[in-house]
Protein backbone atom coordinates (compact mmCIF):
# COMPACT_ATOMS: atom_id res chain seq x y z
CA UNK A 1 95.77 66.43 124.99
CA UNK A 2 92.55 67.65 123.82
CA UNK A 3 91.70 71.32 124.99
CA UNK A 4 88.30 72.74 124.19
CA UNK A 5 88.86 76.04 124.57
CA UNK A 6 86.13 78.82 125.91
CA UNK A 7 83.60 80.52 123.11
CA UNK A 8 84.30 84.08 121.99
CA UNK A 9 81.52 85.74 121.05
CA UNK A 10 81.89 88.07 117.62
CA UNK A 11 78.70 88.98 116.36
CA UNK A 12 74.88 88.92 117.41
CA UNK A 13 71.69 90.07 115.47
CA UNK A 14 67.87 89.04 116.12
CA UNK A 15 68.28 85.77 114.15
CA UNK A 16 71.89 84.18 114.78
CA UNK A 17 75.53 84.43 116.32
CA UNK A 18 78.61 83.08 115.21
CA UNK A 19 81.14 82.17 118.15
CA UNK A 20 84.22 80.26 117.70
CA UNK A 21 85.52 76.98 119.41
CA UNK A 22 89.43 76.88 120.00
CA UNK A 23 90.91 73.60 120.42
CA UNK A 24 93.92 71.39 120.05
CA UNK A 25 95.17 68.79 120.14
CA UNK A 26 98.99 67.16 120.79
CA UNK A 27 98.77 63.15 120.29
CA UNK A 28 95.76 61.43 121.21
CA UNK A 29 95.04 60.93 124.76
CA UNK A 30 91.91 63.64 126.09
CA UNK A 31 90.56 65.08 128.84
CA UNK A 32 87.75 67.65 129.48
CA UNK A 33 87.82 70.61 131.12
CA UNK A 34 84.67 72.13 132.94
CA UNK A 35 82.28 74.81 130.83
CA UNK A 36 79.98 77.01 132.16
CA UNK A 37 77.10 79.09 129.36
CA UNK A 38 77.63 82.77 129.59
CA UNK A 39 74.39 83.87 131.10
CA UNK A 40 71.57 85.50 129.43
CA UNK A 41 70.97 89.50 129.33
CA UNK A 42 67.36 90.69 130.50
CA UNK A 43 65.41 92.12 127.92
CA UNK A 44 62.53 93.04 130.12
CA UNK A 45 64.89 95.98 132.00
CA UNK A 46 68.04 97.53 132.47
CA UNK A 47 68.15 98.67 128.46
CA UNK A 48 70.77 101.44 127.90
CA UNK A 49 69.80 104.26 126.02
CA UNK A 50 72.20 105.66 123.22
CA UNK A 51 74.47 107.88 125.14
CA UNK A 52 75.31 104.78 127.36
CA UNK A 53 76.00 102.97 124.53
CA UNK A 54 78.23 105.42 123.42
CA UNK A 55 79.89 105.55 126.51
CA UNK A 56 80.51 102.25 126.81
CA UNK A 57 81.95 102.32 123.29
CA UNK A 58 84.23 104.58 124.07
CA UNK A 59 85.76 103.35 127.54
CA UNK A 60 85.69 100.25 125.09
CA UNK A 61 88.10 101.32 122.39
CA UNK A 62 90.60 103.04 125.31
CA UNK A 63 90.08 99.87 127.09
CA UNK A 64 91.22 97.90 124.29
CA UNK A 65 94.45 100.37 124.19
CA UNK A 66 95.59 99.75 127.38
CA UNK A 67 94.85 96.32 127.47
CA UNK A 68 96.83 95.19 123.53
CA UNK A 69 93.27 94.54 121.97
CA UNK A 70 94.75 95.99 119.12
CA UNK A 71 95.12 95.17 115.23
CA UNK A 72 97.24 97.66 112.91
CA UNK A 73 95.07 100.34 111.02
CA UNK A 74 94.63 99.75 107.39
CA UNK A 75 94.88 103.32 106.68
CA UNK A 76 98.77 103.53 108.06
CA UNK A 77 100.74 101.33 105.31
CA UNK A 78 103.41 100.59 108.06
CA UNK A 79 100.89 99.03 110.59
CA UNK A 80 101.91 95.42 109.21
CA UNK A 81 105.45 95.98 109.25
CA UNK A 82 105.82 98.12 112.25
CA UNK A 83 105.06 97.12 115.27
CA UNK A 84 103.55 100.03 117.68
CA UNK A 85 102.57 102.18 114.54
CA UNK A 86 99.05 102.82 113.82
CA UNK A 87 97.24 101.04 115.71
CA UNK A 88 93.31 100.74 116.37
CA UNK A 89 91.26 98.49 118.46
CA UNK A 90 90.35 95.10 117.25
CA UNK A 91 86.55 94.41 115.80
CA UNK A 92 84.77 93.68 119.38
CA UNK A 93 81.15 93.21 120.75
CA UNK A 94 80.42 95.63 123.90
CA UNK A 95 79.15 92.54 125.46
CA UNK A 96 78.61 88.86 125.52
CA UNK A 97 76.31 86.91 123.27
CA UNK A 98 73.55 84.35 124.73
CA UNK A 99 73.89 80.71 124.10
CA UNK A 100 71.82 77.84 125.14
CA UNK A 101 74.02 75.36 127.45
CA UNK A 102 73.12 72.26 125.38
CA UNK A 103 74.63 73.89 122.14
CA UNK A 104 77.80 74.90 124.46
CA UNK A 105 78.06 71.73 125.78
CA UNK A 106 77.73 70.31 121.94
CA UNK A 107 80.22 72.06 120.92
CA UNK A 108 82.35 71.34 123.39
CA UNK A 109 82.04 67.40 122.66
CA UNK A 110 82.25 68.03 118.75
CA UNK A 111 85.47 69.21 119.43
CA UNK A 112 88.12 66.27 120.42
CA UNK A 113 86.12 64.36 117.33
CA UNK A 114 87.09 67.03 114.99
CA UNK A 115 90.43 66.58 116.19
CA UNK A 116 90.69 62.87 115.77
CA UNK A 117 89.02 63.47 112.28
CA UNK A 118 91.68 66.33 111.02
CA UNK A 119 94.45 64.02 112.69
CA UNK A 120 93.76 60.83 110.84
CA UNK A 121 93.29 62.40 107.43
CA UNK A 122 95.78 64.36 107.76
CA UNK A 123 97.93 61.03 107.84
CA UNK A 124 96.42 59.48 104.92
CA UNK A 125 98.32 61.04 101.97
CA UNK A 126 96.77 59.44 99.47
CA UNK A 127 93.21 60.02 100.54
CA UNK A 128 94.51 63.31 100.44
CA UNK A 129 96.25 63.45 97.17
CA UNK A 130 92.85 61.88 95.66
CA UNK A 131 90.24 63.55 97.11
CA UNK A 132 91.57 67.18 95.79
CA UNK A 133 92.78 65.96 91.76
CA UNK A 134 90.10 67.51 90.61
CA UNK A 135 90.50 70.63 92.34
CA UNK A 136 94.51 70.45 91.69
CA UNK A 137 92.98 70.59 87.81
CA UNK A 138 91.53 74.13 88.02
CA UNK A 139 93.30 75.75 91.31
CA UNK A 140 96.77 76.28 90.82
CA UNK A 141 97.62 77.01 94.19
CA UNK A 142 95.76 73.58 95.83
CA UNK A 143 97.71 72.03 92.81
CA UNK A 144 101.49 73.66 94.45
CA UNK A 145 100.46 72.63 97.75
CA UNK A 146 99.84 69.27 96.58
CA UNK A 147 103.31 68.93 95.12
CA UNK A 148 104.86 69.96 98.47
CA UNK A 149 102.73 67.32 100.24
CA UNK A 150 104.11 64.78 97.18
CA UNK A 151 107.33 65.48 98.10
CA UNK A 152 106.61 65.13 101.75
CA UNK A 153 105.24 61.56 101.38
CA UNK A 154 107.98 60.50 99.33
CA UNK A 155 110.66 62.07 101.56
CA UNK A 156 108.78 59.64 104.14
CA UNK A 157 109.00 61.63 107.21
CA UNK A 158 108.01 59.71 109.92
CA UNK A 159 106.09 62.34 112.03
CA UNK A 160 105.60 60.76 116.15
CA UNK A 161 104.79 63.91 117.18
CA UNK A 162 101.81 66.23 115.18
CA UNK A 163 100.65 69.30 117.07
CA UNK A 164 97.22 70.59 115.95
CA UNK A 165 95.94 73.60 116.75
CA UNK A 166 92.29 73.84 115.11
CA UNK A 167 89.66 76.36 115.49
CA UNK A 168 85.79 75.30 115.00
CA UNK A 169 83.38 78.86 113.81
CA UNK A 170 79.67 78.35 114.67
CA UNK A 171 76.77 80.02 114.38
CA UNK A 172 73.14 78.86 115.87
CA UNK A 173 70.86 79.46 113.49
CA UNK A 174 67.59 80.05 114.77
CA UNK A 175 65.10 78.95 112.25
CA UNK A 176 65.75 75.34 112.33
CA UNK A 177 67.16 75.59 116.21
CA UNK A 178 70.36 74.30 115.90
CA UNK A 179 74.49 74.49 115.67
CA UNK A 180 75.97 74.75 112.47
CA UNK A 181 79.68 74.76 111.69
CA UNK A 182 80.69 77.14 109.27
CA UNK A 183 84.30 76.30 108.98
CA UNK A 184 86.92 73.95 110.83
CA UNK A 185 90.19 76.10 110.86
CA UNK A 186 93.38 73.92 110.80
CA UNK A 187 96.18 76.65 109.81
CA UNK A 188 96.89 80.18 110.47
CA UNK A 189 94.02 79.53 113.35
CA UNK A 190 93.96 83.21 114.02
CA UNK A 191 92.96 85.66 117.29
CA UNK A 192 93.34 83.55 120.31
CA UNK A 193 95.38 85.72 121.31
CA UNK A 194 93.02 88.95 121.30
CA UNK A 195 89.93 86.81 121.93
CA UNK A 196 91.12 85.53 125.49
CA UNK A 197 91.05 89.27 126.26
CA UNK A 198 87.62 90.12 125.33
CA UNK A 199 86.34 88.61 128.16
CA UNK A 200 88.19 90.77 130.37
CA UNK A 201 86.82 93.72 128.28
CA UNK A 202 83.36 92.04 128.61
CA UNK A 203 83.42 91.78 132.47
CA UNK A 204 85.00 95.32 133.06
CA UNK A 205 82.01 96.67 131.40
CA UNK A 206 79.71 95.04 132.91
CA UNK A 207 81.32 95.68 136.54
CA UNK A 208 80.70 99.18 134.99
CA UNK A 209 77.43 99.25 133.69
CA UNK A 210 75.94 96.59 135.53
CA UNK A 211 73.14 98.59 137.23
CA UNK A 212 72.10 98.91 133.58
CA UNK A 213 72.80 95.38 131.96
CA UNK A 214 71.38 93.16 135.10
CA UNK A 215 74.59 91.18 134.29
CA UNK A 216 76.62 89.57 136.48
CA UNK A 217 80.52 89.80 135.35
CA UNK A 218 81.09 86.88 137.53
CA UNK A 219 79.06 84.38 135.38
CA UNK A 220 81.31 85.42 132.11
CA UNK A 221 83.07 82.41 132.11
CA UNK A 222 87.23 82.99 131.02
CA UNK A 223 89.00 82.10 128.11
CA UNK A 224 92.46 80.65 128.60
CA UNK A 225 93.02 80.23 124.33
CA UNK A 226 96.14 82.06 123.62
CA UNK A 227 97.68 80.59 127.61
CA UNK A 228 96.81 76.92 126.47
CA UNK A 229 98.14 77.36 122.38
CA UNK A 230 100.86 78.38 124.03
CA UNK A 231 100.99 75.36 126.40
CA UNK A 232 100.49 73.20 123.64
CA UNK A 233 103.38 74.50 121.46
CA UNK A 234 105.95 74.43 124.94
CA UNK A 235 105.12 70.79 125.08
CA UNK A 236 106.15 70.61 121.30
CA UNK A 237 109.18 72.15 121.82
CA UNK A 238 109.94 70.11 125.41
CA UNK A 239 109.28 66.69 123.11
CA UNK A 240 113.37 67.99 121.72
CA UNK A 241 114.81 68.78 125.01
CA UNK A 242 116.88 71.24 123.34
CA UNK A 243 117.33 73.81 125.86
CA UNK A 244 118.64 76.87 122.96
CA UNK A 245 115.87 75.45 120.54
CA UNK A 246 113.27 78.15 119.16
CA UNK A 247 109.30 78.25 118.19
CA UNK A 248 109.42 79.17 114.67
CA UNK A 249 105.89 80.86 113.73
CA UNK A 250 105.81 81.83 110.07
CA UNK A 251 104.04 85.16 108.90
CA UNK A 252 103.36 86.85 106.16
CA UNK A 253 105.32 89.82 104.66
CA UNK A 254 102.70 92.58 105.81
CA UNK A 255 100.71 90.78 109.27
CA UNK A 256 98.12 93.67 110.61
CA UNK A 257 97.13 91.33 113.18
CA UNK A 258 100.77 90.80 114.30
CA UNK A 259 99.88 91.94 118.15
CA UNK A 260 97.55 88.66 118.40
CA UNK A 261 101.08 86.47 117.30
CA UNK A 262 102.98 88.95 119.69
CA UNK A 263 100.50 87.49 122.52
CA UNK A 264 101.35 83.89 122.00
CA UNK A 265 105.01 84.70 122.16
CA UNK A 266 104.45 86.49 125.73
CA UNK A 267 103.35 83.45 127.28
CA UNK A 268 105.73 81.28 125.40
CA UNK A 269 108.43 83.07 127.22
CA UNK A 270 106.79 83.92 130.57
CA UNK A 271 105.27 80.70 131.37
CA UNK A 272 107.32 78.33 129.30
CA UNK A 273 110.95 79.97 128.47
CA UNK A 274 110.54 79.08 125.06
CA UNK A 275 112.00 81.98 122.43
CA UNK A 276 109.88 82.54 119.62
CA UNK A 277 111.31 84.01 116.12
CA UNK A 278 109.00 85.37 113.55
CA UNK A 279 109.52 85.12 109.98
CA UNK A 280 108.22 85.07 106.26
CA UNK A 281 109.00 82.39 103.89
CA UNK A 282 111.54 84.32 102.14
CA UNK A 283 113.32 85.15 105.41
CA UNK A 284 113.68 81.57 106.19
CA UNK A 285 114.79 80.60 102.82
CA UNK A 286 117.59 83.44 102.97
CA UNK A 287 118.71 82.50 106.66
CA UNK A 288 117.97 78.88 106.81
CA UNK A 289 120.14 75.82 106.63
CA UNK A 290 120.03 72.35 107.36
CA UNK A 291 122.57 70.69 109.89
CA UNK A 292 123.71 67.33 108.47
CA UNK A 293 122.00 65.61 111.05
CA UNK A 294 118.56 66.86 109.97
CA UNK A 295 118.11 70.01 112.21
CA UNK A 296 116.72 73.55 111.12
CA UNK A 297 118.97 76.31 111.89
CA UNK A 298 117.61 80.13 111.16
CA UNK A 299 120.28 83.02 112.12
CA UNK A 300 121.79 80.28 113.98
CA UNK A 301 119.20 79.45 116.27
CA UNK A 302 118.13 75.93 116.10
CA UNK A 303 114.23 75.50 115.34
CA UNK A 304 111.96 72.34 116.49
CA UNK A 305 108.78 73.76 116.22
CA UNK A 306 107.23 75.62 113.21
CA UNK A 307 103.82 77.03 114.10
CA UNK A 308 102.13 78.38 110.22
CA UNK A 309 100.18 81.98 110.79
CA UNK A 310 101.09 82.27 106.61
CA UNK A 311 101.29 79.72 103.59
CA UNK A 312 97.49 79.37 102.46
CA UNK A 313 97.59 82.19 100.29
CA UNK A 314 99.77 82.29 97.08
CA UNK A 315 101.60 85.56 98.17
CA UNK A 316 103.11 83.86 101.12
CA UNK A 317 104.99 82.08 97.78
CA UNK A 318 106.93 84.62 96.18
CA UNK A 319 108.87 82.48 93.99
CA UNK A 320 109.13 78.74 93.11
CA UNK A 321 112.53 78.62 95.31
CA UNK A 322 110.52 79.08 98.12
CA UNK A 323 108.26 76.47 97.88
CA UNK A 324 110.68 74.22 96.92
CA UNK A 325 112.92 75.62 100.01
CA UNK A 326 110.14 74.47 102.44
CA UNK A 327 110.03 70.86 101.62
CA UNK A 328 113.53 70.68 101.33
CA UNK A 329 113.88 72.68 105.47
CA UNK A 330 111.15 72.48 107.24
CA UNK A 331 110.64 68.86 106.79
CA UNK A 332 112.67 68.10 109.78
CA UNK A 333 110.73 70.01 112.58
CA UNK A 334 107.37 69.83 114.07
CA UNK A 335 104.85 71.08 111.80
CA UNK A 336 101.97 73.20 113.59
CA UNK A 337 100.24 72.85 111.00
CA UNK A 338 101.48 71.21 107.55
CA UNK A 339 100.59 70.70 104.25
CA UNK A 340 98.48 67.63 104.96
CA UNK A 341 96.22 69.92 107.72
């Protein structure tokens, strides 16, 4: 099922934007849901002057902390660990950037392709295993996740059912007038969670401020990112029919942006009944074991799903136990997303 999710607008300046496509994708059949551009914002009236800026800033940030648009505040050390301790609002835009339709609607049809590409490559281990030996040469940690992926292809796990869940980062550059990708995101795809919210925050203010904006909050179209990732993962998890089964989601050690995560596992549980458990390498090489028949258990809670937010940095690795623990484990669930993404 192919899901092109809604834009989310991050930054804007005189010459370009960068907005970010969220899709996925669970086996190969599609189907396309209906986009609408967010509309444009007059520049001929209705400018705020500074103090409305500032008030919107402000009901902003306490809209954000009512709402969970929150990340943990780098100057609290316990704000990755803790959950509810220093807290700050998430990097936002007061309002919604302007896009042309026909670049939304590219976008939009770039995505299922990108899929399809990231699927089939993903499934040609040797492609992959050639493509990066020269990098493996200088790059020690391409060169460890290479061995894992080794060992993966020579364990020979037949994987029927891949979820991907990909996000595509844009930006229209203005001088030559058109879209250009700037990266295709296939693990740890972060903030769907907080970005399906800022279009709430975008259409509260301008219900707000609207006599001053000549914006309509109805044309904001909605963003249903973190609702459908967490569809996509529930029909993962249903492929077991396990009833007791869990969503894994690895994370790293120290997560400031754990609330986004915490998001997904709302829904998971709301609209799905699926339990999710968070945890770290290391905690899954300390409470993991294998059944004989294959199956993950972690604190004796059967896993079918493992969803990566960690594992493309080397200090999601802290010692060569772990990454050999991972091939050896985590081989026999769904992988959301693997080595080979």
């Amino acid at each position: 099922l192919h899901f092109p999710r809604n834009r989310i607008p991050l930054h804007t300046d005189n010459l370009s934007f960068k907005f970010r496509i969220y899709h996925l994708k669970l086996r190969r059949n599609s189907s396309r849901a209906q986009h609408s551009p967010l509309p444009a914002m007059s520049t001929t009236e209705g400018k705020p002057d500074a103090d409305a800026v500032e008030e919107m800033a402000r009901e902003a940030a306490a809209w954000c902390a009512m709402h969970g648009l929150v990340v943990g505040d780098r100057a609290d050390p316990r704000s990755g660990t803790v959950p509810g301790v220093g807290l700050v609002h998430a990097p936002i835009s007061l309002l919604p950037s302007r896009l042309p339709e026909s670049f939304w609607s590219q976008a939009c049809e770039l995505a299922p392709l990108f899929n399809e590409l990231v699927d089939r490559v993903s499934l040609d281990g040797d492609f992959l295993q050639d493509s990066l030996s020269k990098t493996r040469q200088v790059d020690d940690f391409t060169s460890r996740l290479l061995d894992i992926h080794r060992k993966m292809m020579d364990a020979n796990k037949k994987e029927n059912i891949r979820l991907g869940l990909h996000r595509s980062d844009y930006m229209l550059d203005s001088e030559t007038n058109s879209l250009l990708q700037i990266e295709l995101n296939t693990i740890s795809v972060s903030f769907p969670g907080l970005c399906s919210i800022v279009t709430e925050l975008h259409r509260t203010l301008i219900n707000q401020y609207g006599n001053l904006l000549c914006l309509d909050a109805k044309r904001v179209p909605g963003n249903e990112a973190s609702r459908q990732f967490a569809k996509a993962l529930a029909k993962a998890w249903d492929e077991f029919n396990v009833d007791s089964a869990v969503v894994m989601m690895i994370v790293q050690p120290e997560e400031r942006n754990m609330y986004d995560q915490y998001w997904l596992v709302k829904y998971l549980r709301e609209s799905h009944g699926v339990t999710t458990i968070r945890k770290t390498l290391s905690e899954v090489e300390a409470e993991g074991r294998v059944l004989p028949d294959g199956t993950l258990v972690v604190n004796d809670r059967k896993v079918t799903v493992v969803y990566f937010r960690a594992g493309y940095t080397p200090n999601d690795y802290p010692s060569e136990a772990v990454r050999v623990y991972i091939v050896s484990t985590l081989q026999h669930s769904i992988f959301c997303d693997s080595s080979s993404d």
